[in-house]
PDB file of N, CA and C in Angstrom:
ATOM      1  N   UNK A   1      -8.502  27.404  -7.737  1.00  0.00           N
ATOM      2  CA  UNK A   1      -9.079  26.141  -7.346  1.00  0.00           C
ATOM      3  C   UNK A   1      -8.417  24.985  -8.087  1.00  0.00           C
ATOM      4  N   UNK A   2      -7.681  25.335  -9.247  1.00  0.00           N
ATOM      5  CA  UNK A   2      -7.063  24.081 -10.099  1.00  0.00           C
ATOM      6  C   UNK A   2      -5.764  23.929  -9.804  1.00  0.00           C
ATOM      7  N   UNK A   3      -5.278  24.955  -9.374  1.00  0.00           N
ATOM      8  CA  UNK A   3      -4.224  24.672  -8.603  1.00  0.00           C
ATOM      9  C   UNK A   3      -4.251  23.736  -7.391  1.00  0.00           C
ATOM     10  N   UNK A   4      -5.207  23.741  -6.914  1.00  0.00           N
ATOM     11  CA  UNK A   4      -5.560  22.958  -5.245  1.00  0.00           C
ATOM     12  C   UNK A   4      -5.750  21.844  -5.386  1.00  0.00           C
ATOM     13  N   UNK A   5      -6.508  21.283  -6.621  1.00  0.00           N
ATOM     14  CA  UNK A   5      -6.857  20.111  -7.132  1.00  0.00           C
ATOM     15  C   UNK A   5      -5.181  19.321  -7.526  1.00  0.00           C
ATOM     16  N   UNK A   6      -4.125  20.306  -8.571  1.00  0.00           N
ATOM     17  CA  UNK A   6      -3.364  20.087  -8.698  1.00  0.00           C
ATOM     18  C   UNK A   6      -2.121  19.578  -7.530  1.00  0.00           C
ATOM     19  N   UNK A   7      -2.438  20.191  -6.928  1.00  0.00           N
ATOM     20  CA  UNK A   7      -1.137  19.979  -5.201  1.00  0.00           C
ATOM     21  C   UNK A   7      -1.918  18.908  -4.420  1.00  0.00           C
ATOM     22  N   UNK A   8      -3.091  18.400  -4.802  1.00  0.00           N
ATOM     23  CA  UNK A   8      -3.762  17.477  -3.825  1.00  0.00           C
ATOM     24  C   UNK A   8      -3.354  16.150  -4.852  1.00  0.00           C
ATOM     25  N   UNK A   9      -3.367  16.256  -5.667  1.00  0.00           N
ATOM     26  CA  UNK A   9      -3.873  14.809  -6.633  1.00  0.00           C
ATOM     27  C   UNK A   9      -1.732  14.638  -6.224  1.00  0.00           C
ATOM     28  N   UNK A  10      -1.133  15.778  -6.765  1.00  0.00           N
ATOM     29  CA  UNK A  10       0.388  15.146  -6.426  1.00  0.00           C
ATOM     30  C   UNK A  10       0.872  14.703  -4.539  1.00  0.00           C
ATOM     31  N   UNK A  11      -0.055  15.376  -3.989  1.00  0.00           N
ATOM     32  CA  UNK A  11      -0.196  14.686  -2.724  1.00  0.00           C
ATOM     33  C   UNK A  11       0.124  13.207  -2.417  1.00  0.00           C
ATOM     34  N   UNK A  12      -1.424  13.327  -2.809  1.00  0.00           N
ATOM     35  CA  UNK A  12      -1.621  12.156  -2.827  1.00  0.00           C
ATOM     36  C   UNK A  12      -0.843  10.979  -3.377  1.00  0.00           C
ATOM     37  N   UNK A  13      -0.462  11.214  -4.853  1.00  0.00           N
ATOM     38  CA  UNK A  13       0.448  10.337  -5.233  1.00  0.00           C
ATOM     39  C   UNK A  13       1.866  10.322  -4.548  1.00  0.00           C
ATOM     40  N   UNK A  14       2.290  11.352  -3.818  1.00  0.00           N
ATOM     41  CA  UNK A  14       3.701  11.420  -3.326  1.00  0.00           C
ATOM     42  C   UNK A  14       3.303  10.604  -1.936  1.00  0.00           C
ATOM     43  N   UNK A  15       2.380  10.283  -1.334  1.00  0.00           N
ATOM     44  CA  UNK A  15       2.496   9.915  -0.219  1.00  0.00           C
ATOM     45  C   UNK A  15       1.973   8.165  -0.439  1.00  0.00           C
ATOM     46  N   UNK A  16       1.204   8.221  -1.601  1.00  0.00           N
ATOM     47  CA  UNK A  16       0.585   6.688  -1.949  1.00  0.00           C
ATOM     48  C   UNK A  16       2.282   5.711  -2.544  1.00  0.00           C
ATOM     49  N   UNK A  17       3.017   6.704  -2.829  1.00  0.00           N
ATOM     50  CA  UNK A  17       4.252   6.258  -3.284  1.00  0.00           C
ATOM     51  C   UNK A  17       5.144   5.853  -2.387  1.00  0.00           C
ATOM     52  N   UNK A  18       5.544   6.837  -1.221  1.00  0.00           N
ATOM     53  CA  UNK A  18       6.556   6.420  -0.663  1.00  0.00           C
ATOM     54  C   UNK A  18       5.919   5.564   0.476  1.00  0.00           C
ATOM     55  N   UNK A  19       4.394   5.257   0.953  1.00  0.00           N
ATOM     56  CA  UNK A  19       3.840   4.338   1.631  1.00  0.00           C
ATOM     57  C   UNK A  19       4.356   2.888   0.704  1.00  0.00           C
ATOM     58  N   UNK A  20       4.366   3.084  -0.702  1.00  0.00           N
ATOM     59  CA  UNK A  20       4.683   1.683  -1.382  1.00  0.00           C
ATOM     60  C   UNK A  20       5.947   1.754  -1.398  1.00  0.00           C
ATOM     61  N   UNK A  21       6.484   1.928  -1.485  1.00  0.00           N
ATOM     62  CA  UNK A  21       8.570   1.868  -1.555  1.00  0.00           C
ATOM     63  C   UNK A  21       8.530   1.360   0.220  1.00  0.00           C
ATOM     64  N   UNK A  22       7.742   1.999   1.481  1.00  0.00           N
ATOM     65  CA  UNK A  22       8.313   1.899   2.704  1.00  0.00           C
ATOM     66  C   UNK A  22       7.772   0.171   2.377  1.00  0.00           C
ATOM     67  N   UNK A  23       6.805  -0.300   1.735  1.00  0.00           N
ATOM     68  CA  UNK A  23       6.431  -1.572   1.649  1.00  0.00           C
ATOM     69  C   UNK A  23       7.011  -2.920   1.320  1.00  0.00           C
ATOM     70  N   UNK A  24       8.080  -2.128   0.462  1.00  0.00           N
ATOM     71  CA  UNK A  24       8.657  -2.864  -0.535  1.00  0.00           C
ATOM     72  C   UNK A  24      10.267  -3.192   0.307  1.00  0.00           C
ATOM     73  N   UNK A  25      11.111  -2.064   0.902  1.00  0.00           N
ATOM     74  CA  UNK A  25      12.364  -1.738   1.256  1.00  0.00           C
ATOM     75  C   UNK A  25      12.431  -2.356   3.340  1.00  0.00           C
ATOM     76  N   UNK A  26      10.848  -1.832   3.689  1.00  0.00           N
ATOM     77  CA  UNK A  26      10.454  -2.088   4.945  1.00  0.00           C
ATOM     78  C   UNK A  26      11.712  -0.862   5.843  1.00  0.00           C
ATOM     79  N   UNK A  27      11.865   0.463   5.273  1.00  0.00           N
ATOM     80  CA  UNK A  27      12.948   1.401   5.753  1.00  0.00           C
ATOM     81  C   UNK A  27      11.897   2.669   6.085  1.00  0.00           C
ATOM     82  N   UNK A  28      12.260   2.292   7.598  1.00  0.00           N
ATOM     83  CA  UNK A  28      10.897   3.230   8.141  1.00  0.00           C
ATOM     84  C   UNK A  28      11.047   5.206   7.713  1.00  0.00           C
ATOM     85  N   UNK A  29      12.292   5.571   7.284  1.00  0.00           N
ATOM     86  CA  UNK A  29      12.231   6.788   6.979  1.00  0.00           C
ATOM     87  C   UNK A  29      11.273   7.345   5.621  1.00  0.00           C
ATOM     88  N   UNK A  30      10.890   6.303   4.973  1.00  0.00           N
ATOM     89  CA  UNK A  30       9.914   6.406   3.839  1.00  0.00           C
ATOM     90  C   UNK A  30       8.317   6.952   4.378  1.00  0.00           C
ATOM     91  N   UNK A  31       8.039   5.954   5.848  1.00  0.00           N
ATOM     92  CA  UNK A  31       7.178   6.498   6.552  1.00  0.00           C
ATOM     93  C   UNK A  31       6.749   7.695   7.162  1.00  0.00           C
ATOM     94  N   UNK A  32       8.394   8.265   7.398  1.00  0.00           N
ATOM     95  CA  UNK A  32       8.396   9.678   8.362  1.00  0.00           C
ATOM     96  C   UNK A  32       8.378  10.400   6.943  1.00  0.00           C
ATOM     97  N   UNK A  33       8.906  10.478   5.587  1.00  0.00           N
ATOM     98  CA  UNK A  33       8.965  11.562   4.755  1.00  0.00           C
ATOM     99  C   UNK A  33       7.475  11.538   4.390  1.00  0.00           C
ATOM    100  N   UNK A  34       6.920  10.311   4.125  1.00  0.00           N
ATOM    101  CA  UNK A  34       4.988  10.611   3.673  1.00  0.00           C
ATOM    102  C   UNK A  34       4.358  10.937   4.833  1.00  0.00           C
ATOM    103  N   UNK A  35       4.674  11.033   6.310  1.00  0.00           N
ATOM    104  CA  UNK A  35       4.043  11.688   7.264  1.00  0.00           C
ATOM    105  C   UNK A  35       4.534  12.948   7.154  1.00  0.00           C
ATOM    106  N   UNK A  36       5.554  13.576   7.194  1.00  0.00           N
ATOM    107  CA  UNK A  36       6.090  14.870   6.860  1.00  0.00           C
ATOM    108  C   UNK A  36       5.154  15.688   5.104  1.00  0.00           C
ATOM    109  N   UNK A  37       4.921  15.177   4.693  1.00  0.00           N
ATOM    110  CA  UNK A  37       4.617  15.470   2.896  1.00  0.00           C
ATOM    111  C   UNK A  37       3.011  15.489   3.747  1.00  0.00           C
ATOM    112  N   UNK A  38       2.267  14.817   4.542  1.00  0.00           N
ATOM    113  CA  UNK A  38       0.580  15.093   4.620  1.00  0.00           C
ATOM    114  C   UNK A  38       0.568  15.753   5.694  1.00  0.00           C
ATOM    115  N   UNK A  39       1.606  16.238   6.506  1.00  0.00           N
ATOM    116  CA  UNK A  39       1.635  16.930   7.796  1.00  0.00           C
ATOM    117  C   UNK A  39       1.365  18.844   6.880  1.00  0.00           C
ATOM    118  N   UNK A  40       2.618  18.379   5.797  1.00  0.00           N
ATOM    119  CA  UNK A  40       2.764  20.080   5.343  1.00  0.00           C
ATOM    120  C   UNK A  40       1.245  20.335   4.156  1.00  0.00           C
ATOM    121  N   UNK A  41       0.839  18.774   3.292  1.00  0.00           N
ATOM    122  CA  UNK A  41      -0.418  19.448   2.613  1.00  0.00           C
ATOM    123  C   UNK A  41      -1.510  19.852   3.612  1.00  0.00           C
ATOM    124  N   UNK A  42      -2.039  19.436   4.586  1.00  0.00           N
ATOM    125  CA  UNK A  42      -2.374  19.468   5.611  1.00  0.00           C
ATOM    126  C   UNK A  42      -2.712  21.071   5.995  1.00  0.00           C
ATOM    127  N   UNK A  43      -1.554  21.420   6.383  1.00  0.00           N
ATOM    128  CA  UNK A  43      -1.150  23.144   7.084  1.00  0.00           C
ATOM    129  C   UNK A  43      -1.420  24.172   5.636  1.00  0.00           C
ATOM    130  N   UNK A  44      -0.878  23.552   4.232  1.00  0.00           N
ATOM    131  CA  UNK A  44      -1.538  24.207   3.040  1.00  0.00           C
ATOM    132  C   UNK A  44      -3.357  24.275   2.887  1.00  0.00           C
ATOM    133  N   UNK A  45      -3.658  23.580   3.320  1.00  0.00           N
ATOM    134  CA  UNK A  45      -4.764  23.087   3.002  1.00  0.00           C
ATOM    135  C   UNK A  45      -5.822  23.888   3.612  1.00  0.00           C
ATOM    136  N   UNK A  46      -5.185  24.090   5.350  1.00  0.00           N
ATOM    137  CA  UNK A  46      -5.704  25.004   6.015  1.00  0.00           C
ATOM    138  C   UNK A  46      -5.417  26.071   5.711  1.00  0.00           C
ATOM    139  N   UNK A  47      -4.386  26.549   5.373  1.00  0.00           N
ATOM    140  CA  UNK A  47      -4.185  28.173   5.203  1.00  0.00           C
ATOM    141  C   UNK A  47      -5.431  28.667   3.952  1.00  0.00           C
ATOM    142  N   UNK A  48      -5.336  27.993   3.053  1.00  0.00           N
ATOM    143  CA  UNK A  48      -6.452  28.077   1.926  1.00  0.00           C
ATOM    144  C   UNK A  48      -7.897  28.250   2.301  1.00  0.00           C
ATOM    145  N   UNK A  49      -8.266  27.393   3.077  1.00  0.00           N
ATOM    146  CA  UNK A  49      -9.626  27.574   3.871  1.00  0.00           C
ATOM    147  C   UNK A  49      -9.682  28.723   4.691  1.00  0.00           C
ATOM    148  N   UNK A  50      -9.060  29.206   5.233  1.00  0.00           N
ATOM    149  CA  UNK A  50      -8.621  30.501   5.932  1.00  0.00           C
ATOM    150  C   UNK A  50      -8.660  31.344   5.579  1.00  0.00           C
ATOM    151  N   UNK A  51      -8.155  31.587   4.137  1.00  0.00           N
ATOM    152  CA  UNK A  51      -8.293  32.757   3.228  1.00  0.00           C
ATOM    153  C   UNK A  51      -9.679  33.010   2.288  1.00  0.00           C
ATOM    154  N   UNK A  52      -9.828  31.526   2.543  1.00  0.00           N
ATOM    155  CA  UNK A  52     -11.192  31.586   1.404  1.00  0.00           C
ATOM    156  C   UNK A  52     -12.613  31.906   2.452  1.00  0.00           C
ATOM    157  N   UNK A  53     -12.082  31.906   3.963  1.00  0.00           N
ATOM    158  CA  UNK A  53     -13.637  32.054   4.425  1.00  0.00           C
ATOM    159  C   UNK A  53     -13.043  33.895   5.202  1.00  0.00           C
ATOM    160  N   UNK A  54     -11.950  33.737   4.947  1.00  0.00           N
ATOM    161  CA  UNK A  54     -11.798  35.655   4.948  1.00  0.00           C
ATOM    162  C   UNK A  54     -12.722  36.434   3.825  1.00  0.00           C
ATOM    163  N   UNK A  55     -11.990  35.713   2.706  1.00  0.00           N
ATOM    164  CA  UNK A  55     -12.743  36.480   1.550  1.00  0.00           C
ATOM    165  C   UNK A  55     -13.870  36.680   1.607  1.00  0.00           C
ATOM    166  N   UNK A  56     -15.001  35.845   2.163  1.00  0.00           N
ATOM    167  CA  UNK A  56     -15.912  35.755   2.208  1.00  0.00           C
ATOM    168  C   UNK A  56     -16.824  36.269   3.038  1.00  0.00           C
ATOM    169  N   UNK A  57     -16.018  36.393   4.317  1.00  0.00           N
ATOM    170  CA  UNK A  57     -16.376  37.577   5.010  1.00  0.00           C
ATOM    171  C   UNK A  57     -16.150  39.048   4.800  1.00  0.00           C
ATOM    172  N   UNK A  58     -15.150  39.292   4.418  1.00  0.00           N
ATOM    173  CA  UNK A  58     -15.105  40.634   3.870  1.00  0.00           C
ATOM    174  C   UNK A  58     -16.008  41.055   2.619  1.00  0.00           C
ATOM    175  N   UNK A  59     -16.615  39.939   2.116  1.00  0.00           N
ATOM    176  CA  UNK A  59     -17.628  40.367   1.086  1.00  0.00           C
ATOM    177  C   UNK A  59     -18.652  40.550   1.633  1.00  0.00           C
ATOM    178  N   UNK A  60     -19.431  39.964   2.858  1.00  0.00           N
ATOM    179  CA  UNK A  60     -20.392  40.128   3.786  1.00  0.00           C
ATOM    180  C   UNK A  60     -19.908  41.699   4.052  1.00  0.00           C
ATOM    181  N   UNK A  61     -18.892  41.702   4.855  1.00  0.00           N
ATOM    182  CA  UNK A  61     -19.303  43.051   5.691  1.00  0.00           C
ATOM    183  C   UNK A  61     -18.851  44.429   4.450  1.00  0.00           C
TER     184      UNK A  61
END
């Protein structure tokens, strides 16, 4: 779980970052790499939930 916290908080800052550089430069590929960077935490994010409500079923049955 501190790991998750860990890959979210650098998320976040990797995408709060290059939203400010695309601000600053106005060079729209800054836009597509922080849409690319919350597209892939995103698909992490889900796979995790996925596994964690497996686990959880297999403890049920």
């Amino acid at each position: 779980m501190l790991v998750l916290r860990i890959l979210g908080a650098l998320l976040v800052i990797a995408v709060g970052a290059s939203v400010a550089v695309y601000l600053v430069t106005r060079d729209r590929r800054w836009l597509r790499f922080s849409w690319q960077i919350l597209k892939l935490g995103l698909i992490i994010l889900l796979i995790f939930v996925v596994l964690f409500a497996l686990e959880r079923f297999a403890i049920v049955v």
